[in-house]
Protein backbone atom coordinates (compact mmCIF):
# COMPACT_ATOMS: atom_id res chain seq x y z
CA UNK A 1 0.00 0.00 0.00
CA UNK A 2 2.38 2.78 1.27
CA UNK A 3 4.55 1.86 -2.55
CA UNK A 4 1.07 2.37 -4.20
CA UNK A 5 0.47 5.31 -2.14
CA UNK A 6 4.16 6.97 -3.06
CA UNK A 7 3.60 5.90 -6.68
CA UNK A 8 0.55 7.76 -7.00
CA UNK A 9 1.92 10.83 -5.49
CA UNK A 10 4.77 10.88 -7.88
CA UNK A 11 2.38 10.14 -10.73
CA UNK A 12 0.64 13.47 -9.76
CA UNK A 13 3.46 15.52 -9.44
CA UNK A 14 4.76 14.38 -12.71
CA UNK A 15 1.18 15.19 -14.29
CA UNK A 16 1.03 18.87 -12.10
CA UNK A 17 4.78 19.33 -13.87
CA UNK A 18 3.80 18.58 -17.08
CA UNK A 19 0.19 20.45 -17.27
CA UNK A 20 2.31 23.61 -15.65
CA UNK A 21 4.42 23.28 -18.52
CA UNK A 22 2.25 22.39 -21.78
CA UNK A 23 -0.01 25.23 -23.70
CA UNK A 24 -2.89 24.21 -23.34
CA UNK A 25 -4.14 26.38 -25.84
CA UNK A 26 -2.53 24.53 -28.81
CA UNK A 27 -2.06 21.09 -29.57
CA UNK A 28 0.89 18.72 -28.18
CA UNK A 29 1.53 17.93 -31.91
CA UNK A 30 1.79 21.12 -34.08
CA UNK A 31 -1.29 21.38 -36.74
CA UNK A 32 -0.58 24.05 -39.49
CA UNK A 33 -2.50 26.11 -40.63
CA UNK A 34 -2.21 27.59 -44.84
CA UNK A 35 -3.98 28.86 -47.62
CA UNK A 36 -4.24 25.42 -48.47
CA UNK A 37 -5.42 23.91 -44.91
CA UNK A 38 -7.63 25.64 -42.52
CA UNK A 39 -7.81 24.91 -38.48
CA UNK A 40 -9.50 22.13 -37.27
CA UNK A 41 -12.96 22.60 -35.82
CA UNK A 42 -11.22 21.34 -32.18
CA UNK A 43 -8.45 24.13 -32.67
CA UNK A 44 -10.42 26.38 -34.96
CA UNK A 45 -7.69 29.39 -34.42
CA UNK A 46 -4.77 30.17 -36.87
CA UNK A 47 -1.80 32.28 -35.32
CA UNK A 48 0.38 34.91 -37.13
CA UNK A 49 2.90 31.68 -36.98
CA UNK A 50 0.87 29.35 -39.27
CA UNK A 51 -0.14 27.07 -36.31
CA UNK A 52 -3.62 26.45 -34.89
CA UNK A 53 -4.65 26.85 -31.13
CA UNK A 54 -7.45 28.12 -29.08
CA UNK A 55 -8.13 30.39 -26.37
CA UNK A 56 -5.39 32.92 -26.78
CA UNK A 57 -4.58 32.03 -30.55
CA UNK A 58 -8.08 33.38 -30.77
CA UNK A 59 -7.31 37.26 -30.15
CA UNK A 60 -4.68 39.13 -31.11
CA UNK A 61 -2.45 38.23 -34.35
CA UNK A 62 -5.42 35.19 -35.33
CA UNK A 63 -5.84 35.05 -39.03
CA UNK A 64 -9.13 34.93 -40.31
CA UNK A 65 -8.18 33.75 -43.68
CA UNK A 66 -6.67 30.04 -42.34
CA UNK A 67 -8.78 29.37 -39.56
CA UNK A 68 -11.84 27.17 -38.89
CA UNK A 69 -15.01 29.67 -39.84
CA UNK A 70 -14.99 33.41 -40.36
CA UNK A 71 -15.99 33.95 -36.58
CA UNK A 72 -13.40 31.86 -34.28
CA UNK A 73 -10.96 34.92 -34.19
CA UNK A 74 -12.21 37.31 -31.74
CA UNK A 75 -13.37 40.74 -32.45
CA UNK A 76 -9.81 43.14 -31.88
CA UNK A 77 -10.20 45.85 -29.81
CA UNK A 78 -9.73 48.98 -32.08
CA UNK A 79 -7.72 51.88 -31.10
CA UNK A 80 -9.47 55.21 -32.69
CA UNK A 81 -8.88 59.30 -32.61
CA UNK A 82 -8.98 60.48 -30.21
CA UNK A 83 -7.35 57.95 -28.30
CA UNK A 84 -3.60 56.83 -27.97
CA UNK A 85 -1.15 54.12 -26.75
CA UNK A 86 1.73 55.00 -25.00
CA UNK A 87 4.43 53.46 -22.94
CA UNK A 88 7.27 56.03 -21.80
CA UNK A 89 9.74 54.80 -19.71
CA UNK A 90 10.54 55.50 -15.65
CA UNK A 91 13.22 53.37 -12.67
CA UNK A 92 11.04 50.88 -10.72
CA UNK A 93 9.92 51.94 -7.31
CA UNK A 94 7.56 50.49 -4.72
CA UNK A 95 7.55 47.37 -7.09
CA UNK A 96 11.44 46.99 -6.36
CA UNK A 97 12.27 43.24 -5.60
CA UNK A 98 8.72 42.03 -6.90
CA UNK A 99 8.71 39.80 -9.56
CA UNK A 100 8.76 41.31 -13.64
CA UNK A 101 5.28 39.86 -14.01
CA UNK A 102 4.10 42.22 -11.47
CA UNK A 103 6.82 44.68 -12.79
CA UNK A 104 4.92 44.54 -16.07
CA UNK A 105 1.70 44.64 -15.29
CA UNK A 106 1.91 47.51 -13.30
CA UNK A 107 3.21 49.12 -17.06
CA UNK A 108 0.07 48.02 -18.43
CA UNK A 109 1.94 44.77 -20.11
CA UNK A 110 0.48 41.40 -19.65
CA UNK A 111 1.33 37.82 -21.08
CA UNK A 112 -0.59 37.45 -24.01
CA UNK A 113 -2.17 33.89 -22.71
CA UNK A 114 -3.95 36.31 -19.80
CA UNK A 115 -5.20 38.95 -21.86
CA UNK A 116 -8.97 39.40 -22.04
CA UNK A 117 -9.08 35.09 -21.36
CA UNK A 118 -11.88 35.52 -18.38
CA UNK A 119 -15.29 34.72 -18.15
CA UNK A 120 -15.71 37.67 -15.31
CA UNK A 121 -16.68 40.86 -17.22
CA UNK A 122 -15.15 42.73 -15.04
CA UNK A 123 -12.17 41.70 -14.95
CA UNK A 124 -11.90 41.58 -18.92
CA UNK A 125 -12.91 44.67 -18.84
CA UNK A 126 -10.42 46.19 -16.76
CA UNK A 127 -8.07 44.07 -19.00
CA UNK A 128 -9.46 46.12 -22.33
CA UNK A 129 -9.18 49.25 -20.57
CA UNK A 130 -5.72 49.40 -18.71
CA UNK A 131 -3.64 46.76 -20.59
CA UNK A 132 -1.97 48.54 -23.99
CA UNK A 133 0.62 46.09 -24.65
CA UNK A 134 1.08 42.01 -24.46
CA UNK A 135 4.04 40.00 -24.44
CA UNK A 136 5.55 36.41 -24.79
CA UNK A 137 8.81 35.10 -24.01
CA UNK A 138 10.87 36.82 -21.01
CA UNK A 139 9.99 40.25 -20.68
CA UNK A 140 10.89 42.15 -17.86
CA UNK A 141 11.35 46.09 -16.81
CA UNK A 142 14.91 47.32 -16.57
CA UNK A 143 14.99 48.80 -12.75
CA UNK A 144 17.02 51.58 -13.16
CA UNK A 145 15.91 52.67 -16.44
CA UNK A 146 12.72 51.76 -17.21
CA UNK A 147 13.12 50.24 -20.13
CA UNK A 148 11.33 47.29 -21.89
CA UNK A 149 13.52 44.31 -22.00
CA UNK A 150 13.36 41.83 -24.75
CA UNK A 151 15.68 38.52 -23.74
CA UNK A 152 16.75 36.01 -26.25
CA UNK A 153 18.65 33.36 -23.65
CA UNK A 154 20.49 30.21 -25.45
CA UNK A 155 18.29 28.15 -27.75
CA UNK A 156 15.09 29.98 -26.87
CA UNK A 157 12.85 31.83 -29.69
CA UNK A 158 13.13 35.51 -28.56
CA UNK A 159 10.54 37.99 -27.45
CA UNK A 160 7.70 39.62 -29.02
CA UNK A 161 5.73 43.15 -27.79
CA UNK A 162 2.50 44.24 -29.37
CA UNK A 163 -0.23 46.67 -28.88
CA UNK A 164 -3.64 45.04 -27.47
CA UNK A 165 -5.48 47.24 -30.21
CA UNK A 166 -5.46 47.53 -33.89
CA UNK A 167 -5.37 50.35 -35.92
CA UNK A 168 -6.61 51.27 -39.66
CA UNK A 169 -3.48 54.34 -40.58
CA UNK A 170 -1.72 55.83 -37.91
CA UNK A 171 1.81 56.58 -36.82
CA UNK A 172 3.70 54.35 -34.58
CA UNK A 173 6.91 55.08 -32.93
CA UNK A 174 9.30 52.77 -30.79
CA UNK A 175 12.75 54.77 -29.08
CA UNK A 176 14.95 51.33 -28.80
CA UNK A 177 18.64 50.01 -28.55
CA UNK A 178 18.63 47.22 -30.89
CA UNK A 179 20.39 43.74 -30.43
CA UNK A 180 24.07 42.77 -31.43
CA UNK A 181 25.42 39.66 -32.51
CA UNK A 182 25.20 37.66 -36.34
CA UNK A 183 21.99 35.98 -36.61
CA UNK A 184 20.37 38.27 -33.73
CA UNK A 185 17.09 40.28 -35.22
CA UNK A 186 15.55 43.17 -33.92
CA UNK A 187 12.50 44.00 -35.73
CA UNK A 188 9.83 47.06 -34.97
CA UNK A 189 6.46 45.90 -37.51
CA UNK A 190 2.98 47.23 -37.83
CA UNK A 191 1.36 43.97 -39.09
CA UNK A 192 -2.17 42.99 -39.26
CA UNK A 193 -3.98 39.49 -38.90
CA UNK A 194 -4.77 39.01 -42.42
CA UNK A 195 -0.66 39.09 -43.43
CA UNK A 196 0.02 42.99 -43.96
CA UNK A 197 3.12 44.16 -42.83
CA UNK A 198 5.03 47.40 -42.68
CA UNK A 199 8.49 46.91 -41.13
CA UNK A 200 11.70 47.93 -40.02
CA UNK A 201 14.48 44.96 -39.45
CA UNK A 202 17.91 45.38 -37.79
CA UNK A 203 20.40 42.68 -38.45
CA UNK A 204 22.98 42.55 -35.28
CA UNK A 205 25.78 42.05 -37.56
CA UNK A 206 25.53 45.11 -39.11
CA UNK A 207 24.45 48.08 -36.17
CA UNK A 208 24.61 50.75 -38.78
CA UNK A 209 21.98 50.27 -41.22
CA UNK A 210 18.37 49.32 -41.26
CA UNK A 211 15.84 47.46 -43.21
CA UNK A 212 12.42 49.05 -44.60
CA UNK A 213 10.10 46.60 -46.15
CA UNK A 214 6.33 45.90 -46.51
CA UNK A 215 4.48 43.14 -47.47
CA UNK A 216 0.48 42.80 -49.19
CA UNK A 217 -1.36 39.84 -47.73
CA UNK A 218 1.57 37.42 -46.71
CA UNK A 219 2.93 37.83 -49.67
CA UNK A 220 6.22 37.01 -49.42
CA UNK A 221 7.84 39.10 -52.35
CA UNK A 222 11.66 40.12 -50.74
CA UNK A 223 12.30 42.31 -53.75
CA UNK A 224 10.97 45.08 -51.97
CA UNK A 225 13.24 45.43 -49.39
CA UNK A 226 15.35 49.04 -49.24
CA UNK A 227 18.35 49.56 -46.56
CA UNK A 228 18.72 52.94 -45.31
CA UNK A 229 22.08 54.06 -42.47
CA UNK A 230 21.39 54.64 -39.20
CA UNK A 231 23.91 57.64 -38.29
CA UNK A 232 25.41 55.84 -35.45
CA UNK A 233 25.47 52.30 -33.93
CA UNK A 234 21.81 51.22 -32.87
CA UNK A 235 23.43 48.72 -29.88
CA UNK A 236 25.14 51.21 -28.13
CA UNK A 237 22.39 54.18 -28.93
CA UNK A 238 18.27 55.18 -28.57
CA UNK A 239 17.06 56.07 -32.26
CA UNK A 240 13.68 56.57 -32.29
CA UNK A 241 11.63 54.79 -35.51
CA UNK A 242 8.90 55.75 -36.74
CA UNK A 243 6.30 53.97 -38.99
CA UNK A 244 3.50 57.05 -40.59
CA UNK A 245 0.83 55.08 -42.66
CA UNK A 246 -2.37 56.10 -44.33
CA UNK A 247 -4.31 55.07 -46.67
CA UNK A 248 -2.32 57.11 -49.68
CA UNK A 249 1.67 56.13 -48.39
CA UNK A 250 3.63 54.74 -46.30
CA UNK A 251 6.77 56.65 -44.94
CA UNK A 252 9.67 55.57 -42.88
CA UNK A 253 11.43 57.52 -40.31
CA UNK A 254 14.23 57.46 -38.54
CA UNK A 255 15.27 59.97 -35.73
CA UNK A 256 12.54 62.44 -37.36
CA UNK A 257 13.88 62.42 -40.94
CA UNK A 258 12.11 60.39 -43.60
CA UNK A 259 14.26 57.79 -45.36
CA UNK A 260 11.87 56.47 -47.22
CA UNK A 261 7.96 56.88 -48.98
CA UNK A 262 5.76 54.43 -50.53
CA UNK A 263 2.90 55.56 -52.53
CA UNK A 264 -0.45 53.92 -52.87
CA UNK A 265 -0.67 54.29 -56.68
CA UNK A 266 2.84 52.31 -57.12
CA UNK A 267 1.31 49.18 -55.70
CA UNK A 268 -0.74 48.65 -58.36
CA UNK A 269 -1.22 45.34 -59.58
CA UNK A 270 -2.37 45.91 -63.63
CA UNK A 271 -3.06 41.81 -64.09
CA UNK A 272 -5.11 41.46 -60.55
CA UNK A 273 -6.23 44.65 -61.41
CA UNK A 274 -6.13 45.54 -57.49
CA UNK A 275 -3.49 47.73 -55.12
CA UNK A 276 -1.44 45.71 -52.98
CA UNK A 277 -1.05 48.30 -50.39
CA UNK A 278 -1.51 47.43 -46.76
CA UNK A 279 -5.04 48.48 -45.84
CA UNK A 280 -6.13 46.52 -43.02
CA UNK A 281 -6.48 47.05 -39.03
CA UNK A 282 -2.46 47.06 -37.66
CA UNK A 283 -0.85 46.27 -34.42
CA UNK A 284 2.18 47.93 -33.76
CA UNK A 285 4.95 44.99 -32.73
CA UNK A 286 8.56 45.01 -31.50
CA UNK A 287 10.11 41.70 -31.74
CA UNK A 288 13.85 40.15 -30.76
CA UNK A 289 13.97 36.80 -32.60
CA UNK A 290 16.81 34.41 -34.00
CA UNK A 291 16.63 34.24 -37.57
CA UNK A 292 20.31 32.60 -37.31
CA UNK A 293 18.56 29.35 -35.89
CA UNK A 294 19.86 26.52 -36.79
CA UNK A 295 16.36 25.19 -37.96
CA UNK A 296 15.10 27.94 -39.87
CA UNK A 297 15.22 28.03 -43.47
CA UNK A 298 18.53 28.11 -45.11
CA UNK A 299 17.36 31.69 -46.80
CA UNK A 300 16.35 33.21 -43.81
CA UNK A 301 19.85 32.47 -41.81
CA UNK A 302 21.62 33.62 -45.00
CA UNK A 303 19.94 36.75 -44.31
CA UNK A 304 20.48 36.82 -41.30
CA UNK A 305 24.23 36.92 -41.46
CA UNK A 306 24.70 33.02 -40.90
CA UNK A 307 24.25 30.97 -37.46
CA UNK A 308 23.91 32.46 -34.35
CA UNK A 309 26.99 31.65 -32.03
CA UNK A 310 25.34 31.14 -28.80
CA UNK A 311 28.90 30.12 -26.81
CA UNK A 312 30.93 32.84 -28.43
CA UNK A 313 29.01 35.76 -28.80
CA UNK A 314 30.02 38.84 -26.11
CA UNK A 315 26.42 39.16 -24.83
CA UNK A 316 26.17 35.51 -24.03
CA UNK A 317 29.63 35.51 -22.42
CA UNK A 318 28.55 38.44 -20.11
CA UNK A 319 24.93 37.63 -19.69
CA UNK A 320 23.72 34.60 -21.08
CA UNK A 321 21.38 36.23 -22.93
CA UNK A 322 20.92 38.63 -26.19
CA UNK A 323 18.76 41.82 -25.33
CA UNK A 324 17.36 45.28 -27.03
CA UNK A 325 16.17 47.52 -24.70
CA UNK A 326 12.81 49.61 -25.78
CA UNK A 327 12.74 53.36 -24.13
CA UNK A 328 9.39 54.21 -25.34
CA UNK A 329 6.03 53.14 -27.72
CA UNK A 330 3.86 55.21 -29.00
CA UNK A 331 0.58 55.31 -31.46
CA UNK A 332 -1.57 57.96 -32.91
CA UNK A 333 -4.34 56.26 -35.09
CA UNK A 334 -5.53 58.60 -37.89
CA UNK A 335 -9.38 58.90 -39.11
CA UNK A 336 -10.34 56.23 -41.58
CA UNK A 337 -13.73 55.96 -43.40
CA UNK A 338 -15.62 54.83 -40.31
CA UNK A 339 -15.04 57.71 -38.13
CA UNK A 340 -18.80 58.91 -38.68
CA UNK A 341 -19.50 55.30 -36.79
CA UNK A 342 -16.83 55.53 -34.73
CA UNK A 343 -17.71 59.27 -32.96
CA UNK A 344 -21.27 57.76 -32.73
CA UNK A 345 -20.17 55.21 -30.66
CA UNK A 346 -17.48 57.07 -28.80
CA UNK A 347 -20.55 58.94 -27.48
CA UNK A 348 -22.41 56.18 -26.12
CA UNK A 349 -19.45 53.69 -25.29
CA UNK A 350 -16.31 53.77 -24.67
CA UNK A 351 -14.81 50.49 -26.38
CA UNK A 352 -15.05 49.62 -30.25
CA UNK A 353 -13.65 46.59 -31.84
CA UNK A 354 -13.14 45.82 -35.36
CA UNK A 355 -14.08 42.40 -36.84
CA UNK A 356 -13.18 40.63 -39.99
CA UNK A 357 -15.53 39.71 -42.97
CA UNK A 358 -14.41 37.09 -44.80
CA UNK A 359 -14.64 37.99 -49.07
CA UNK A 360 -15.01 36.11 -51.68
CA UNK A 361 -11.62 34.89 -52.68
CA UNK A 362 -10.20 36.43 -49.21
CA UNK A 363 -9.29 39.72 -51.25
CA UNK A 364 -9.23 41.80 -47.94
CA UNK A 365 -9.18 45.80 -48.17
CA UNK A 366 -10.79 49.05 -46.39
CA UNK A 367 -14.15 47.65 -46.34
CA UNK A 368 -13.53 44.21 -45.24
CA UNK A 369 -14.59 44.72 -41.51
CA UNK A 370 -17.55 45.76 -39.43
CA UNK A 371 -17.44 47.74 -36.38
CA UNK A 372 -19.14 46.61 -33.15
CA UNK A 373 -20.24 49.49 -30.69
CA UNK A 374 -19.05 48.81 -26.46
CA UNK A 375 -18.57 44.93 -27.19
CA UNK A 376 -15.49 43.70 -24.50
CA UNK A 377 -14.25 40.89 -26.78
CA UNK A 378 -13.25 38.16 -24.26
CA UNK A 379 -12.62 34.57 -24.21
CA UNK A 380 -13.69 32.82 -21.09
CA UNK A 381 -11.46 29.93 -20.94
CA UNK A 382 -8.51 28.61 -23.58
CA UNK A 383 -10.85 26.32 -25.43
CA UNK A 384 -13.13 28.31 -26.09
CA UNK A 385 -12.52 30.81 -29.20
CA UNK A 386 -14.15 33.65 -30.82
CA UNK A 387 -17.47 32.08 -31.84
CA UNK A 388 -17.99 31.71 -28.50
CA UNK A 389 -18.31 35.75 -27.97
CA UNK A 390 -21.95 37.10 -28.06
CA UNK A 391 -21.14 39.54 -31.51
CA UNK A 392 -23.95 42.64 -30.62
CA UNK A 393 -25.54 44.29 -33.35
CA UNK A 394 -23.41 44.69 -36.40
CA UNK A 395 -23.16 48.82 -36.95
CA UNK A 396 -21.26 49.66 -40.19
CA UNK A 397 -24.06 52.42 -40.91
CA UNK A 398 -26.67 53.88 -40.22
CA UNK A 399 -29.93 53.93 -42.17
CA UNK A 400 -31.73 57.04 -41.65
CA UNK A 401 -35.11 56.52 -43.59
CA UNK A 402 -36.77 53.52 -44.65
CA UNK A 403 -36.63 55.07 -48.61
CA UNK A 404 -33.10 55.72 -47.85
CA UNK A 405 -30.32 54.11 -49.39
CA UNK A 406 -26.91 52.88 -47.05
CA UNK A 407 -23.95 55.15 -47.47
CA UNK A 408 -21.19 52.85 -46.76
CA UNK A 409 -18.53 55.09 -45.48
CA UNK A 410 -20.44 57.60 -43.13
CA UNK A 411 -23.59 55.73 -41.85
CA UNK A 412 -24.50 53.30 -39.51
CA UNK A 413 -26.70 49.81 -38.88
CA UNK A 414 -28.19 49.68 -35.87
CA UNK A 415 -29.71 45.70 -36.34
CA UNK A 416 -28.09 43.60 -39.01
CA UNK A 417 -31.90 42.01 -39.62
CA UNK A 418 -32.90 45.37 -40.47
CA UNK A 419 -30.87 44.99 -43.87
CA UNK A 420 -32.16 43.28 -47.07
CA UNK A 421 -30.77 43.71 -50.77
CA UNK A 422 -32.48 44.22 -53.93
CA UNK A 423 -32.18 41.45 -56.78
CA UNK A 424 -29.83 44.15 -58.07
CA UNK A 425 -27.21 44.27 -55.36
CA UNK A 426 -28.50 47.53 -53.44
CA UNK A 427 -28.85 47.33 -49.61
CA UNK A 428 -31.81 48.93 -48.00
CA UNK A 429 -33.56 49.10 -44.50
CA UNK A 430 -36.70 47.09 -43.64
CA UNK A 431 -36.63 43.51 -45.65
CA UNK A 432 -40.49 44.16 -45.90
CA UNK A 433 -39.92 47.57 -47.79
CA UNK A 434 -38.62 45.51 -50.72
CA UNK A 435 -40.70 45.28 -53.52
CA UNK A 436 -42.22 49.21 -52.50
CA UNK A 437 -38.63 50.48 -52.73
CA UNK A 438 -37.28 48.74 -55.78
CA UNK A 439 -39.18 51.13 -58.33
CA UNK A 440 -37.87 54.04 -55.91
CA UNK A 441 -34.53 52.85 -56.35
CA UNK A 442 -34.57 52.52 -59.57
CA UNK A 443 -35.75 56.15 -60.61
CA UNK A 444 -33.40 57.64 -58.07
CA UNK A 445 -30.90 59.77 -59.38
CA UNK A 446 -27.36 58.58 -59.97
CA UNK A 447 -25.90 61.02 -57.58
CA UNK A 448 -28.50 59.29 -54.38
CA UNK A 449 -26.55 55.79 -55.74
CA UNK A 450 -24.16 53.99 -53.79
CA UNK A 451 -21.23 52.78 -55.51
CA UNK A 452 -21.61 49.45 -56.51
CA UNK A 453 -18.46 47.99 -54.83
CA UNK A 454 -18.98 49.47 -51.36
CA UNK A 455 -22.65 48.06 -51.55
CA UNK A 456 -21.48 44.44 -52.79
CA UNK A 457 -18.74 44.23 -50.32
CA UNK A 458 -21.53 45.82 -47.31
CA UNK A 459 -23.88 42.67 -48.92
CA UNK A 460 -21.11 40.12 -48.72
CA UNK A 461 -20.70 41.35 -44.79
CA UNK A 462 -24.62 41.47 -44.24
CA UNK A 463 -25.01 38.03 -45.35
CA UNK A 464 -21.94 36.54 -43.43
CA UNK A 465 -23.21 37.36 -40.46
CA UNK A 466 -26.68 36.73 -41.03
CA UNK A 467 -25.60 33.42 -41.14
CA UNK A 468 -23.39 33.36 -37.81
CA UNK A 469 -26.02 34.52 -35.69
């Protein structure tokens, strides 16, 4: 008995070890997620790293595109004028001695497999309204300084930052010390869920130049890469870098000066017939990552500068670990063609979140998400995902008179079922003012017309969700 006894108590600590240890949030064995293989229904979630999950997979980064149905990413918390995000640096006091997590969350920085995963409303709430940034890997504050800092220790897969809310054009700006070392990256990205991507990349062999680059859907086109010098080493030094995006250019900053514009009308694509310009809800990330790893692709450590040296290398000698040190974060979101909705809501509620609508042929742009009005998009537990969120009323615009057509970019829906479409494509209020409107509609001026794009791609969303609810 008392062997039986001992051998069960082992047998539980063993377990307690290994559930402490294991995600539960994503599978023991890795399931990927492509253009070519969506998530399981049992892990319905795709992340920004082409693997499916729950829970946390489910909010911030989850691609809509790859995983299981159009509603298991959650809604993202939107950051809108006149709001900002802001983290400015200052020493550690009363938290002196207490342990980083507590460090960080008093910075309004919380592991990204806690944020807004609660089934308390309050609680998420409090989440939504106090926490601006998320992190994984070891994070911690700097206690003199202030500063963020992103650790890399031997063998491990670096550290990521990123804003809890997304952002359609704005300017971001991150004051950082970047990492040293070949194979060491330092990267400061706007990207959104559905693969765009504005970035800057710093290679730690080479502490005196940076990389601008952008990329149109996951598209992973490297020819559009452009180095610009950095005036003096970005290890040793703060430079401050600055991403200003909107829905006519991009430009890139460094220490104030622009070093480099990208214009709207030179994305266009003549056979697609489309602009492959970034033009989807951002999150503003600042990553340290090893793209010298041994088991990345051969390309990528090329790039790189080669392997990292994890023995050799001066930072691991002295500390064991590689590290850039982040001063400072900062975004100012810019108006987009929903700010009619979104100083509706601002006046009734406080909290706005964007949400994905999946087009035909996933071409995403400007008018491929809905707003929702005071929705707190949390996840109760980590196997639960987005579809388990109550979505409120959809409100993209606003329908002032029964006869009256929807204007796409300034109005708003207050009930999705108030919406019906003629057999002609054109969305109106009331599905039982149909047939009475459609010889309206059809004498009305062209000037009282909506454009027929914004009203297919408003009919595409209307019947997506119709479905979903």
């Amino acid at each position: 008995m008392q062997r039986i006894i001992g051998l069960i108590f082992v047998l539980n600590f063993l377990f307690a070890e290994v559930w402490a240890q294991t995600d539960f949030y994503r599978p023991l064995v890795p399931i990927k997620c492509n253009s070519v293989q969506k998530c399981p229904k049992d892990w319905p979630c795709c992340s920004p790293y082409g693997e499916c999950g729950a829970g946390p997979i489910c909010m911030g980064g989850c691609n809509p595109r790859f995983s299981f149905n159009e509603t298991s990413c959650a809604p993202m918390p939107a950051l809108v004028p006149p709001h900002n995000i802001e983290y400015s640096s200052a020493p550690l006091s009363r938290l002196d001695g207490k342990e980083d997590t507590a460090q960080l969350v008093s910075r309004g920085l919380q592991h990204f497999n806690k944020y807004l995963i609660s089934d308390v409303q309050s609680d998420a709430k409090y989440m939504l309204e106090n926490i601006a940034f998320t992190y994984s890997g070891p994070a911690s504050i700097h206690p003199q300084t202030g500063d963020i800092v992103l650790s890399m220790p031997r063998g491990s897969s670096g550290c990521l930052l990123a804003t809890t809310r997304y952002f359609l054009y704005g300017r971001s700006s991150v004051r950082m010390k970047t990492a040293r070392s070949r194979g060491v990256i330092s990267s400061v990205v706007i990207m959104s869920a559905v693969g765009d991507e504005i970035d800057f990349e710093f290679l730690g062999s080479d502490l005196h130049n940076v990389q601008s680059t952008y990329y149109y859907r996951g598209e992973l086109v490297y020819n559009k890469m452009v180095e610009v010098p950095v005036f003096s080493d970005t290890n040793a030094n703060y430079h401050d870098y600055e991403i200003d995006w909107n829905e006519h250019r991009i430009h890139w900053l460094v220490d104030g000066e622009i070093v480099r514009t990208l214009y709207k009308e030179d994305t266009w694509d003549e056979e697609l017939e489309i602009f492959k310009y970034p033009q989807t809800p951002m999150r503003l990330e600042v990553a340290l990552w090893p793209g010298g790893l041994a088991s990345n692709h051969p390309g990528t450590i090329e790039w790189a500068g080669g392997l990292i040296d994890w023995d050799n290398s001066p930072d691991m000698i002295e500390s064991g670990k590689f590290t850039a040190l982040v001063k400072s974060m900062t975004v100012i979101p810019y108006t987009n063609k929903y700010i009619s909705a979104i100083n509706r809501c601002l006046q009734r509620e406080s909290n706005i979140a964007y949400d994905y609508i999946m087009p035909p042929g996933g071409v995403f742009d400007e008018m491929s998400f809905a707003l929702y009005c005071g929705l707190i998009p949390n996840i109760g537990k980590w196997s639960q995902s987005g579809s388990n969120i109550p979505r409120n009323p959809i409100q993209v615009a606003r329908l002032s008179k029964v006869s009256t057509l929807v204007n796409t970019e300034t109005d708003f829906v207050q009930n999705i079922n108030d919406l019906a479409s003629l057999p002609n494509g054109t969305v109106i209020y009331n599905k039982t003012q149909q047939t009475s409107l459609s010889t309206e509609i059809k004498s009305s001026s062209a000037s009282t017309m909506v454009q027929t794009n914004p009203i297919m791609k408003l009919k595409r969303l209307v019947s997506t969700f119709c479905e979903s609810q």
